[in-house]
C-alpha atoms as a PDB file:
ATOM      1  CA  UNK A   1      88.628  77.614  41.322  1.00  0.00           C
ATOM      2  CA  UNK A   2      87.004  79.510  38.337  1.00  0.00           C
ATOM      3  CA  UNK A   3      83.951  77.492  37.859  1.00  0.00           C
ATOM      4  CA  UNK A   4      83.951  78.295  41.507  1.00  0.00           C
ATOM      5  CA  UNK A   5      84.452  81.864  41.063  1.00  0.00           C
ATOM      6  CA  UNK A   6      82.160  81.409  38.021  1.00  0.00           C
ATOM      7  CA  UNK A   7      79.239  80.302  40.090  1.00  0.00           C
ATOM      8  CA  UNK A   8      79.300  83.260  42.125  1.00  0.00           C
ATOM      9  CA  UNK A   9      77.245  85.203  39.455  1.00  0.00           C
ATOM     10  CA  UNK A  10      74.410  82.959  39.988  1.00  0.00           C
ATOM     11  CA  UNK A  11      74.019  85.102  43.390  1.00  0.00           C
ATOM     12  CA  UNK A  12      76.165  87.737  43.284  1.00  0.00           C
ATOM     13  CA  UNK A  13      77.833  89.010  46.740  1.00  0.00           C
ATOM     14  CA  UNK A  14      80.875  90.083  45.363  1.00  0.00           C
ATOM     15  CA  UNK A  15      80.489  93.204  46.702  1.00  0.00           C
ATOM     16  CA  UNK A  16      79.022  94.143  49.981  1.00  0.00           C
ATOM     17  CA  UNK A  17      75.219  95.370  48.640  1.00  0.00           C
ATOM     18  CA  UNK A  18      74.531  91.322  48.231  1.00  0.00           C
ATOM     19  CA  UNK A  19      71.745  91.725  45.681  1.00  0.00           C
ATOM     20  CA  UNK A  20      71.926  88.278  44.863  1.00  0.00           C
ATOM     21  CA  UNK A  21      71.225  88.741  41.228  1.00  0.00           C
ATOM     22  CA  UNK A  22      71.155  85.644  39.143  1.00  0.00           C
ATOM     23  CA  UNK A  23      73.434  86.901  36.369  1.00  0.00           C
ATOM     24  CA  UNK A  24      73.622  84.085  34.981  1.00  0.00           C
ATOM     25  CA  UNK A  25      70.044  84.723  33.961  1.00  0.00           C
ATOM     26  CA  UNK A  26      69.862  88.186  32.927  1.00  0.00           C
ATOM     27  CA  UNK A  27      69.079  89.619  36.416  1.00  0.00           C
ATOM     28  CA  UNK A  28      71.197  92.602  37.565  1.00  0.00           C
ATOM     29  CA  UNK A  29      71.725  94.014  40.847  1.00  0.00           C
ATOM     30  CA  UNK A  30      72.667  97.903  41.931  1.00  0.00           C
ATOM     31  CA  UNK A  31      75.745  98.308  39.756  1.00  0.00           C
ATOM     32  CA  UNK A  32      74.101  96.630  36.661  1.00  0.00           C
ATOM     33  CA  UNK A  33      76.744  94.084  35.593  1.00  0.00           C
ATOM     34  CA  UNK A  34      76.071  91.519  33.790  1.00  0.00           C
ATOM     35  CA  UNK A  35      77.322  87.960  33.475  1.00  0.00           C
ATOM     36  CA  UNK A  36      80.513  89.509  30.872  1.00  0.00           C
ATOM     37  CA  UNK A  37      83.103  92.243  31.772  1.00  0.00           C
ATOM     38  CA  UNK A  38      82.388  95.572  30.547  1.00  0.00           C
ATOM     39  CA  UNK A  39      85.344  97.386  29.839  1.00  0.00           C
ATOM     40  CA  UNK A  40      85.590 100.963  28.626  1.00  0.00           C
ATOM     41  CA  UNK A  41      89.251 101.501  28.168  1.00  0.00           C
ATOM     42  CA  UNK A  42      92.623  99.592  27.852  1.00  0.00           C
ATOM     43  CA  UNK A  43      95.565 101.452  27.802  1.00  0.00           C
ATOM     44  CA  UNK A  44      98.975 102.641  28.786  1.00  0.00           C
ATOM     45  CA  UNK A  45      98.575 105.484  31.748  1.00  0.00           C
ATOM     46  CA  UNK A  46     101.607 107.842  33.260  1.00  0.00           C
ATOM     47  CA  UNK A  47      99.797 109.479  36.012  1.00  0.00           C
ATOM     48  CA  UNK A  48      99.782 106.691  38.667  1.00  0.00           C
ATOM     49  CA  UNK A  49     102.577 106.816  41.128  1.00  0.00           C
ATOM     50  CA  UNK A  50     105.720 105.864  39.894  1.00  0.00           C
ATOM     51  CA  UNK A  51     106.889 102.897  41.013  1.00  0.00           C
ATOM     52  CA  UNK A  52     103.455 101.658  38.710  1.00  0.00           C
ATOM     53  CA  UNK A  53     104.065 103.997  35.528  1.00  0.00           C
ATOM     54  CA  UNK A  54     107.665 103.851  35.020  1.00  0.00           C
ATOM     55  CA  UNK A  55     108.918 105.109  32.426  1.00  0.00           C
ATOM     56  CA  UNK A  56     106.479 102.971  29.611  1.00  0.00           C
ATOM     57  CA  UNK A  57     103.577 103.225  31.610  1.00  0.00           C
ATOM     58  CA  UNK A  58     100.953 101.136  33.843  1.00  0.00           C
ATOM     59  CA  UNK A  59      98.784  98.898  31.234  1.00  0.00           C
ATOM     60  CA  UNK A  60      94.874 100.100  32.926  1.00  0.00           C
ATOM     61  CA  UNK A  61      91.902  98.543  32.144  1.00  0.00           C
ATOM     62  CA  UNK A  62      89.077 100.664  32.733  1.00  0.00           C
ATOM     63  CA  UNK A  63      85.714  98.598  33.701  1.00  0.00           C
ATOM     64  CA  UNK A  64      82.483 100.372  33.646  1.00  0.00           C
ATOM     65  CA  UNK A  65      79.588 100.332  36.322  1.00  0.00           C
ATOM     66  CA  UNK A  66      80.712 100.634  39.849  1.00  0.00           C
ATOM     67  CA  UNK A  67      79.312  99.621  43.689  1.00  0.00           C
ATOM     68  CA  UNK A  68      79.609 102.936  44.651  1.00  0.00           C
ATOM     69  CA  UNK A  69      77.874 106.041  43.569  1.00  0.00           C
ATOM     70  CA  UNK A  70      80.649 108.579  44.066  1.00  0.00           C
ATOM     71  CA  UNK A  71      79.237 112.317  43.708  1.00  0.00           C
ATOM     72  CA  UNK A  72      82.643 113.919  42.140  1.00  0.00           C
ATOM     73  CA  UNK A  73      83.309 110.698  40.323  1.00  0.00           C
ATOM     74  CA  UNK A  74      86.222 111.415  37.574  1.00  0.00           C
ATOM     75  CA  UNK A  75      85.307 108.591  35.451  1.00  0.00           C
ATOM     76  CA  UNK A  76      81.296 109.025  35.885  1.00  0.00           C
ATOM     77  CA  UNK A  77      80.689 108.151  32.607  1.00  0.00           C
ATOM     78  CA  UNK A  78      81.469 104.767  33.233  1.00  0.00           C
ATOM     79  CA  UNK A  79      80.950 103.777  36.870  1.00  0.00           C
ATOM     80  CA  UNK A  80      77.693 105.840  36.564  1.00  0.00           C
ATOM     81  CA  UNK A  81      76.889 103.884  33.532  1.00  0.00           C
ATOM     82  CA  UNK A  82      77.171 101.521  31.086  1.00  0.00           C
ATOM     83  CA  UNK A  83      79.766 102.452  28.368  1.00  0.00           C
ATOM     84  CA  UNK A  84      81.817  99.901  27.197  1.00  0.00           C
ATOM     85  CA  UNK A  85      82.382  96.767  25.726  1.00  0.00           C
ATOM     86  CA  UNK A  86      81.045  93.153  26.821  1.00  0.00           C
ATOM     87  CA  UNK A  87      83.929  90.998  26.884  1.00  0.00           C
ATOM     88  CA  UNK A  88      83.895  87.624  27.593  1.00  0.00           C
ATOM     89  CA  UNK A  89      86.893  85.792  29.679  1.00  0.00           C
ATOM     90  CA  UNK A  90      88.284  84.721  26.264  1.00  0.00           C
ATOM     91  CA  UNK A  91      88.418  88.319  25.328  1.00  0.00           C
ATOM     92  CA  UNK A  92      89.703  89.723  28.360  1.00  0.00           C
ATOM     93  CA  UNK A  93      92.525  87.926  28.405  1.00  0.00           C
ATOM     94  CA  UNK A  94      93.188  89.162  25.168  1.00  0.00           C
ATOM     95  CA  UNK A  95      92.859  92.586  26.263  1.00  0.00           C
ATOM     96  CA  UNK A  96      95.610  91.687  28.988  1.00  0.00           C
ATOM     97  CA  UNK A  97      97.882  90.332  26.737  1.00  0.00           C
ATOM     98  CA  UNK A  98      98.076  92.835  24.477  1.00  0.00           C
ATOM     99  CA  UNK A  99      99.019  95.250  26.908  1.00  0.00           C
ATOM    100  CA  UNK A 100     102.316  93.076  28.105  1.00  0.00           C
ATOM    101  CA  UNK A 101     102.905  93.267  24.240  1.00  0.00           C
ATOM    102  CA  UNK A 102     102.521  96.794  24.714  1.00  0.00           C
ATOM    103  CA  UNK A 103     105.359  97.015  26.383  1.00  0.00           C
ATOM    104  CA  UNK A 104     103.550  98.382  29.887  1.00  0.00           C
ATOM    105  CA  UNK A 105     105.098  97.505  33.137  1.00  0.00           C
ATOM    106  CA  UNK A 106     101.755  96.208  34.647  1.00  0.00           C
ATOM    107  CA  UNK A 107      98.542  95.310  34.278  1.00  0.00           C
ATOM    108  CA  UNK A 108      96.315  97.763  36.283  1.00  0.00           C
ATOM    109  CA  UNK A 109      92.916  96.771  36.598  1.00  0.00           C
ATOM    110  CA  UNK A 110      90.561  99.656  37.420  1.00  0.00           C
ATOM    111  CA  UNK A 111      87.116  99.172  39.289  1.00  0.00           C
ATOM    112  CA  UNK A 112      86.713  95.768  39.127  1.00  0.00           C
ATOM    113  CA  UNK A 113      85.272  94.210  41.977  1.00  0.00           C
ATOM    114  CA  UNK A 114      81.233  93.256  39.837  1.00  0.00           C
ATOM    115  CA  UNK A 115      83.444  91.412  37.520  1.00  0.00           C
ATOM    116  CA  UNK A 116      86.104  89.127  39.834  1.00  0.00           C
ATOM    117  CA  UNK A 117      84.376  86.147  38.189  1.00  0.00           C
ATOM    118  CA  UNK A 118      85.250  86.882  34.821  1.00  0.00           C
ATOM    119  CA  UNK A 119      88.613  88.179  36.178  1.00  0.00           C
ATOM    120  CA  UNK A 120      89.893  85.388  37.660  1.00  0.00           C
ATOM    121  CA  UNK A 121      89.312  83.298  34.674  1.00  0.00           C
ATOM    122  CA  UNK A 122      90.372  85.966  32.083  1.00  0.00           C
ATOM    123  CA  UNK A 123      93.829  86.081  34.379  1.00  0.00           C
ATOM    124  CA  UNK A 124      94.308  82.231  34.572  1.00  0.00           C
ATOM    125  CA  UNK A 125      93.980  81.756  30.261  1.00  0.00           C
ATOM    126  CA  UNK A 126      96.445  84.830  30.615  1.00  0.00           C
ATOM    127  CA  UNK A 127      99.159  83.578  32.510  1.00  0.00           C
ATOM    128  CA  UNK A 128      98.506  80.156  30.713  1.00  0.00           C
ATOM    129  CA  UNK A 129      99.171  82.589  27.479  1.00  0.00           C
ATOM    130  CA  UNK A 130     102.425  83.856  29.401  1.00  0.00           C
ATOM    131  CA  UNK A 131     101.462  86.654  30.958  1.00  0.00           C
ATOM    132  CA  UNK A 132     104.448  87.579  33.394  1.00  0.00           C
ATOM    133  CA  UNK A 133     103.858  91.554  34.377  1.00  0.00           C
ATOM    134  CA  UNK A 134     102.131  92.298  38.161  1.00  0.00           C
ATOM    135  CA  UNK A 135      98.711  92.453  37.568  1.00  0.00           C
ATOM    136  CA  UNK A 136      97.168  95.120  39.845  1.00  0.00           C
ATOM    137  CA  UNK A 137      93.724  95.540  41.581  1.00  0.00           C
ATOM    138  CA  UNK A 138      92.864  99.170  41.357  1.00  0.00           C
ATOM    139  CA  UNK A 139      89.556  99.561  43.568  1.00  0.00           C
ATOM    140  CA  UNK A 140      87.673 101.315  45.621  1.00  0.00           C
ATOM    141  CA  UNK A 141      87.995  99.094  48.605  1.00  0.00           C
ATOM    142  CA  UNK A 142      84.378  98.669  49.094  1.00  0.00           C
ATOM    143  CA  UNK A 143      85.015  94.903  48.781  1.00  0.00           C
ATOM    144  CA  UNK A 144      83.955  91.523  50.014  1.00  0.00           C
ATOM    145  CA  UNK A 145      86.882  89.366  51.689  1.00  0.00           C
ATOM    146  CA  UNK A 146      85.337  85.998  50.626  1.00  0.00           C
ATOM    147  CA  UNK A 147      85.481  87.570  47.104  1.00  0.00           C
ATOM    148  CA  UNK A 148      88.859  88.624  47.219  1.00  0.00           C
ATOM    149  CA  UNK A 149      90.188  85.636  48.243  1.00  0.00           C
ATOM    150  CA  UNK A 150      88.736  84.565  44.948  1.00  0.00           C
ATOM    151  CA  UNK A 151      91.841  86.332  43.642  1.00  0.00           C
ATOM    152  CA  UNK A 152      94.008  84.954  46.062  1.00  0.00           C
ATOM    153  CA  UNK A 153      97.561  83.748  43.613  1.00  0.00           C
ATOM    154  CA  UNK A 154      96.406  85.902  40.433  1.00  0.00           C
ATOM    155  CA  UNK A 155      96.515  89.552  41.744  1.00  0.00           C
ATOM    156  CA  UNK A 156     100.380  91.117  43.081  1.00  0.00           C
ATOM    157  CA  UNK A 157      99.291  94.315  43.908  1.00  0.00           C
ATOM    158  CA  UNK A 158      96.683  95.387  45.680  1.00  0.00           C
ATOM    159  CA  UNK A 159      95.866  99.237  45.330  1.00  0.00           C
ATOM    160  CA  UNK A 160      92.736 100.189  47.248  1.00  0.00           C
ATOM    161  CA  UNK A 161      91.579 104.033  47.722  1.00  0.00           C
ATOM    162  CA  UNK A 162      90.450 103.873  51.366  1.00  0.00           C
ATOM    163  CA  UNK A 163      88.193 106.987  50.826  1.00  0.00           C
ATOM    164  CA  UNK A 164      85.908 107.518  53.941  1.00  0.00           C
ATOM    165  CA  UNK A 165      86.480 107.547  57.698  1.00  0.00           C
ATOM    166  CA  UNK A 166      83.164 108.360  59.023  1.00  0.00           C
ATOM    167  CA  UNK A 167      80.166 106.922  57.718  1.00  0.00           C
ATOM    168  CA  UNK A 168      78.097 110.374  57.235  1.00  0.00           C
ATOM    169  CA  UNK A 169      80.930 111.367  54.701  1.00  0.00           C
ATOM    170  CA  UNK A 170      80.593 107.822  53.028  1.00  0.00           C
ATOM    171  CA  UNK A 171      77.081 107.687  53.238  1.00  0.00           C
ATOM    172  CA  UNK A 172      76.281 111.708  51.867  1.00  0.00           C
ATOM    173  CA  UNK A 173      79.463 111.096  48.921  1.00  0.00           C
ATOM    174  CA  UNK A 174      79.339 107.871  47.751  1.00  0.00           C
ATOM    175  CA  UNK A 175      75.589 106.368  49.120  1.00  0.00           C
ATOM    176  CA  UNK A 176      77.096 103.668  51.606  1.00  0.00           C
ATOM    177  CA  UNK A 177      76.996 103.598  55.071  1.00  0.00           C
ATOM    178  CA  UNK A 178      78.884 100.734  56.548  1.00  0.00           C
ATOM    179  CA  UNK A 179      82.229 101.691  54.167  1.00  0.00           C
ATOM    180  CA  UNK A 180      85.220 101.891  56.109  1.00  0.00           C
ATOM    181  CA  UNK A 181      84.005  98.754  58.669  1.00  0.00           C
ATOM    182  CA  UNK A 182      83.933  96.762  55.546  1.00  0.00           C
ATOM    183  CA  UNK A 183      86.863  98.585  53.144  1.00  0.00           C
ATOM    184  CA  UNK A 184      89.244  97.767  56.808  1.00  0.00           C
ATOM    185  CA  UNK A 185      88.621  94.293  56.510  1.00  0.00           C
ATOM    186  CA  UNK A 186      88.992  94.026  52.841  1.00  0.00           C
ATOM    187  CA  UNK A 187      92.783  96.195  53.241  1.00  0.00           C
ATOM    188  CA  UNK A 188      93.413  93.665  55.730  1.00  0.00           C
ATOM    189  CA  UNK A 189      92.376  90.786  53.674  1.00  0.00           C
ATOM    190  CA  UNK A 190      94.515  92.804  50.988  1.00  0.00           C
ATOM    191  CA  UNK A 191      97.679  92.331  52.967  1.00  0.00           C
ATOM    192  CA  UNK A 192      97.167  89.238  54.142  1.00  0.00           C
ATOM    193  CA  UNK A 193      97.668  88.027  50.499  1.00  0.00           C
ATOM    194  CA  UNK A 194     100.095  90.313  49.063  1.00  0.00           C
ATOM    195  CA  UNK A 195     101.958  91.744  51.671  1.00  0.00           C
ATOM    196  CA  UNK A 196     104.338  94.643  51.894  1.00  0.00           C
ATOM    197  CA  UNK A 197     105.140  96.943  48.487  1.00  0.00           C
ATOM    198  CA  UNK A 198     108.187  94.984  47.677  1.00  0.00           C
ATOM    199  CA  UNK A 199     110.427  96.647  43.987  1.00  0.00           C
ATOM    200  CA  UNK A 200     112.465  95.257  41.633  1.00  0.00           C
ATOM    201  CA  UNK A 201     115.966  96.834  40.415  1.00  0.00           C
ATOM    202  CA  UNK A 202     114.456  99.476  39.022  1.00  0.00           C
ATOM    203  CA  UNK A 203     112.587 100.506  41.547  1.00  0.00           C
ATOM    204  CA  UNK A 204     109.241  99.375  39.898  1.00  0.00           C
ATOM    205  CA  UNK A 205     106.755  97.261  42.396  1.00  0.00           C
ATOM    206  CA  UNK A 206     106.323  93.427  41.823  1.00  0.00           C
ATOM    207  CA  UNK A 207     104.359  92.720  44.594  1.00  0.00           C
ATOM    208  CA  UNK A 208     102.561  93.940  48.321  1.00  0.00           C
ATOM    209  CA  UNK A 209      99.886  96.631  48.894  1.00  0.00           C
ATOM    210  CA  UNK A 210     100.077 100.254  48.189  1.00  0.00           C
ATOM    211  CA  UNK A 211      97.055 101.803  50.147  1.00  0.00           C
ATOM    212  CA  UNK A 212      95.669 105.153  48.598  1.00  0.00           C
ATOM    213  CA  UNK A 213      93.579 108.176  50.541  1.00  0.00           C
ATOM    214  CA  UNK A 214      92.310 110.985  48.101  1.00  0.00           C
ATOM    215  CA  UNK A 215      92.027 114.123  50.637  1.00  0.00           C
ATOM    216  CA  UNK A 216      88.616 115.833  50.236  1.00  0.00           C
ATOM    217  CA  UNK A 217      87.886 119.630  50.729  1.00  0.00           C
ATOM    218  CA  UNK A 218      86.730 119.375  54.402  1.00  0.00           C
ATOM    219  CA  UNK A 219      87.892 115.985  55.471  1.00  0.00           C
ATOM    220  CA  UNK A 220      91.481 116.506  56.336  1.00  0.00           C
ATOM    221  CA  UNK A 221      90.276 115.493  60.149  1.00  0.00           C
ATOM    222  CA  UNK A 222      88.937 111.973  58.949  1.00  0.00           C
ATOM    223  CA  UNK A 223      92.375 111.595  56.373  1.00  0.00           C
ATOM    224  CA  UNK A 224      94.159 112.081  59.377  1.00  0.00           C
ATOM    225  CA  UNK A 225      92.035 109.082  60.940  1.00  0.00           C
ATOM    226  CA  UNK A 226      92.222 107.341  58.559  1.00  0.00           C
ATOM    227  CA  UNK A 227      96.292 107.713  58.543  1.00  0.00           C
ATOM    228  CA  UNK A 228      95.627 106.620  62.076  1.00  0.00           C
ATOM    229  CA  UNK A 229      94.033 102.800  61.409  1.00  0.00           C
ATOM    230  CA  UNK A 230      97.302 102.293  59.128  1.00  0.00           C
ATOM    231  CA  UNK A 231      99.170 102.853  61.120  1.00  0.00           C
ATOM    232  CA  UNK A 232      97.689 101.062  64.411  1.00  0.00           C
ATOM    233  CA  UNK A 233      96.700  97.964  61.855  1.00  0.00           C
ATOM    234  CA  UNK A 234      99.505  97.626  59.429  1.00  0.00           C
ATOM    235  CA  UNK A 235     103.133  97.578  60.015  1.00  0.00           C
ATOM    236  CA  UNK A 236     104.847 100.844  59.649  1.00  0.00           C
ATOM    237  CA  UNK A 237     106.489  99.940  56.209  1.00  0.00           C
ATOM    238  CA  UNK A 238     103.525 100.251  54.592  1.00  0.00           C
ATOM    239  CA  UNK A 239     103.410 102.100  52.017  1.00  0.00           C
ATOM    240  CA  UNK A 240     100.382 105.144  51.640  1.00  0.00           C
ATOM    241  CA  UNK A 241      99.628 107.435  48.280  1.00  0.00           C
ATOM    242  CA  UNK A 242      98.447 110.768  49.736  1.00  0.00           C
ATOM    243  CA  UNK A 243      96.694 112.192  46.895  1.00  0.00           C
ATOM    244  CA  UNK A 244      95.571 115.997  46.285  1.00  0.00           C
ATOM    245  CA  UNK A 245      93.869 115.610  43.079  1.00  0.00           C
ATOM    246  CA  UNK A 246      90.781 116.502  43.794  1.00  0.00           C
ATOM    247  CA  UNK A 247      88.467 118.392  41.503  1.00  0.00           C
ATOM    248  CA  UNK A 248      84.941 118.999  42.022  1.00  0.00           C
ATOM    249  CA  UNK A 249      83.238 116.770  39.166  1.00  0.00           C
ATOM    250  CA  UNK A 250      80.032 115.177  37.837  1.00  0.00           C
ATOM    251  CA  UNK A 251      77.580 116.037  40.960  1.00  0.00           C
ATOM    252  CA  UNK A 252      80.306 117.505  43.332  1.00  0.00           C
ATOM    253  CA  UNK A 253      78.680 121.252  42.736  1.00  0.00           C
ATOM    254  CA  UNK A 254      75.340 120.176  44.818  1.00  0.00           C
ATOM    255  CA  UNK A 255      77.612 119.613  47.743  1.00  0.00           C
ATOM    256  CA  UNK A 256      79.067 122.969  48.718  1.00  0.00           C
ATOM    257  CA  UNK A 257      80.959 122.029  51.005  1.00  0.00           C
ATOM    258  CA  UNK A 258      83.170 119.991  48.405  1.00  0.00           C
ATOM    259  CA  UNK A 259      82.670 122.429  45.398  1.00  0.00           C
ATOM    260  CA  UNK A 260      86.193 123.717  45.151  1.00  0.00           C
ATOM    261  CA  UNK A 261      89.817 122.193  45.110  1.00  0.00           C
ATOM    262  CA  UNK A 262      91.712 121.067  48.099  1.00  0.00           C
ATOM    263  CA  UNK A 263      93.536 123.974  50.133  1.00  0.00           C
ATOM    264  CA  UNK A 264      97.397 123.712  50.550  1.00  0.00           C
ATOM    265  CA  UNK A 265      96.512 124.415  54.519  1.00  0.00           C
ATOM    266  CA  UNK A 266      94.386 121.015  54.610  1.00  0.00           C
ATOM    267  CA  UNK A 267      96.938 118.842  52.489  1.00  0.00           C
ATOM    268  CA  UNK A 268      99.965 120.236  54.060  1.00  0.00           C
ATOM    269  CA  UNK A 269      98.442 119.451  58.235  1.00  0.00           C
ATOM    270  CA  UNK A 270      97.595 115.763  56.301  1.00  0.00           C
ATOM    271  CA  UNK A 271     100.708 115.557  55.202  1.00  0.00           C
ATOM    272  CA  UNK A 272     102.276 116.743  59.037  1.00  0.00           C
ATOM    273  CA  UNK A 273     100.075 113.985  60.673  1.00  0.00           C
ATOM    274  CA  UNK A 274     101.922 111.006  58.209  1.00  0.00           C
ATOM    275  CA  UNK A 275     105.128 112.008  58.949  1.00  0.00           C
ATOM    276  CA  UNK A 276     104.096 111.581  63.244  1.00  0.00           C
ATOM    277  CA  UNK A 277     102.383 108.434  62.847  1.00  0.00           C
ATOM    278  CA  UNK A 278     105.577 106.541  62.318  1.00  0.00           C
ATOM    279  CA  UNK A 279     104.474 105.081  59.159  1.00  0.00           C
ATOM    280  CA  UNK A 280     107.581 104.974  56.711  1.00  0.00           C
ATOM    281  CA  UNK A 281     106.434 104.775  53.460  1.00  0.00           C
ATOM    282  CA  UNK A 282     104.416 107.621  51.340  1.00  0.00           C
ATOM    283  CA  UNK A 283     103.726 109.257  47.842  1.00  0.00           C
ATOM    284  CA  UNK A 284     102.413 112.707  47.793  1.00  0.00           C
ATOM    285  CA  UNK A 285     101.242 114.572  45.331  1.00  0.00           C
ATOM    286  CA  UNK A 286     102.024 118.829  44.061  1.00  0.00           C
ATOM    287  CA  UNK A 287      98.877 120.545  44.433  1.00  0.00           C
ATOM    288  CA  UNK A 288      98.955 120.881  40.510  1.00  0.00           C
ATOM    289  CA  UNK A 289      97.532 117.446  39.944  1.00  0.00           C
ATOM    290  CA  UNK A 290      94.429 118.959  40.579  1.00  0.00           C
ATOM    291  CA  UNK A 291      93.316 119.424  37.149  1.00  0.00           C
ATOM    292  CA  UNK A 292      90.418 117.620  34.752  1.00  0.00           C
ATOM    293  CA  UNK A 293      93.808 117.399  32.553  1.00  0.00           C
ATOM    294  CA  UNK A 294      94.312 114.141  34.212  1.00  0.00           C
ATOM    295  CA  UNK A 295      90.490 112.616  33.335  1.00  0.00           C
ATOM    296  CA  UNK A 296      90.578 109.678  31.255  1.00  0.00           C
ATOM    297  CA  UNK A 297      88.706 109.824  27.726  1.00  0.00           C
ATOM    298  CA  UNK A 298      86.972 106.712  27.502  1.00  0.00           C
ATOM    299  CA  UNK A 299      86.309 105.587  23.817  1.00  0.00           C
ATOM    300  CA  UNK A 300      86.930 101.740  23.719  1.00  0.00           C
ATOM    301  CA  UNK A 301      90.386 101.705  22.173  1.00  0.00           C
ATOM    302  CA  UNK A 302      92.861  99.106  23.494  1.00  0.00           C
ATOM    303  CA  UNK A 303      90.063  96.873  23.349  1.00  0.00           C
ATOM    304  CA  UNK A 304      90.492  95.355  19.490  1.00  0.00           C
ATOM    305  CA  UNK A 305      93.361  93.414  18.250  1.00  0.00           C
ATOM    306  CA  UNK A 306      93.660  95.483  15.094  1.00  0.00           C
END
């Protein structure tokens, strides 16, 4: 299965752009990845929902370059660029380790879909090693199924953002315009493998898929869609992270119709719509959380042994 995965750089689809980049060779496609894992950050973080931070936090990985081009990107620095560390599988797996040592309750792997290659072998030496915390797959959910499945056994929790309901929104924010056709498919996939959020004792989650929507200024109609699919697609027990913390970043002030924070009128009728779906299972978030206090500083520690 990894030389498998492996070979999959020789053409990459792992994502849907297919630029079939040999990057094996050198060659790079639109996010610029390589044939190693370029990873800006490894730490513990508190500010994902709790059942993933706890009380010692969730153990994220931060990967740099992205699929998508996200105008109010957070972490810009990184999915816009290149900033980071080449790791090989060898070293990733390190990396992982050292965060179960760490004492973290997970290991939360954030934007990785260009490297699922390098993943999937990094994850297998890990577990080999004794790794024995969930590891999670933090994306965007602009994903390939056939490249998921590459995953299939190594990842617990799946944690995609399903950001876009109509594709003028995904095409004018984030430069793709077949997104939430292909994200569906790849949630479905998603749950298909892993399931239903399922806890342990402490009411920390082992295993299942915890779907995210991060409310724009604006789009409250298309969250409410997008509420909608879950519900019509997924059994009511799913469980949904309704997140306010939007802040107007990186490009976000060339858009005006997105250059300011998220109204409590828009979050709260979002918020009204969940609870008459019939869905039975959400996180939401104070109004607060929209701050820049929150923004990750990404200057490669967690990444050496020493």
């Amino acid at each position: 299965m990894v030389d498998q995965a492996m070979a999959a750089l020789r053409r990459c689809s792992l994502c849907p752009r297919r630029c079939m980049a040999d990057r094996l060779r050198g060659e790079t496609g639109f996010c610029g990845a390589g044939a190693a894992a370029t990873v800006a950050l490894a730490a513990q973080h508190h500010g994902e929902e709790p059942c993933l931070s706890g009380s010692r936090g969730s153990g994220t990985v931060f990967f740099s370059r992205c699929n998508l081009r996200c105008v109010y990107c957070q972490n810009h620095e990184i999915s816009w660029g290149s900033a980071g560390k080449d790791l090989s599988a060898t070293e990733l797996a390190d990396v992982f380790m050292r965060r179960q040592t760490a004492g973290a309750h997970n290991l939360n792997l954030v934007s990785p879909t260009p490297y699922i290659p390098v993943i999937a072998a990094a994850l297998r030496r890990a577990k080999n090693r004794g790794l024995k915390i969930p590891v999670v797959y933090n994306s965007n959910a602009y994903e390939n199924v056939a490249a998921l499945r590459l995953l299939e056994g190594l990842v617990d929790i799946y944690l995609p953002d399903l950001k876009y309901f109509t594709e003028e929104a995904a095409f004018r924010y984030s430069g793709v315009k077949d997104y939430f056709a292909v994200a569906a498919a790849a949630v479905l996939e998603m749950h298909r493998q892993a399931g239903n959020l399922t806890f342990n004792k402490e009411g920390l989650a082992r295993r299942g898929l915890l779907i995210r929507h991060l409310v724009l200024p604006g789009q409250h109609d298309a969250a409410c869609r997008v509420l909608d699919w879950i519900h019509f697609n997924l059994p009511a027990a799913t469980h949904v992270s309704i997140m306010s913390q939007y802040v107007p970043l990186w490009r976000a002030r060339r858009y005006p119709e997105i250059n300011r924070r998220l109204s409590p009128r828009e979050y709260r009728a979002v918020l009204e719509h969940f609870a008459q779906t019939g869905l039975q299972n959400g996180y939401m978030q104070d109004l607060a959380a929209a701050t820049e206090e929150y923004v990750p500083r990404f200057d490669l520690s967690g990444l050496s042994g020493h």
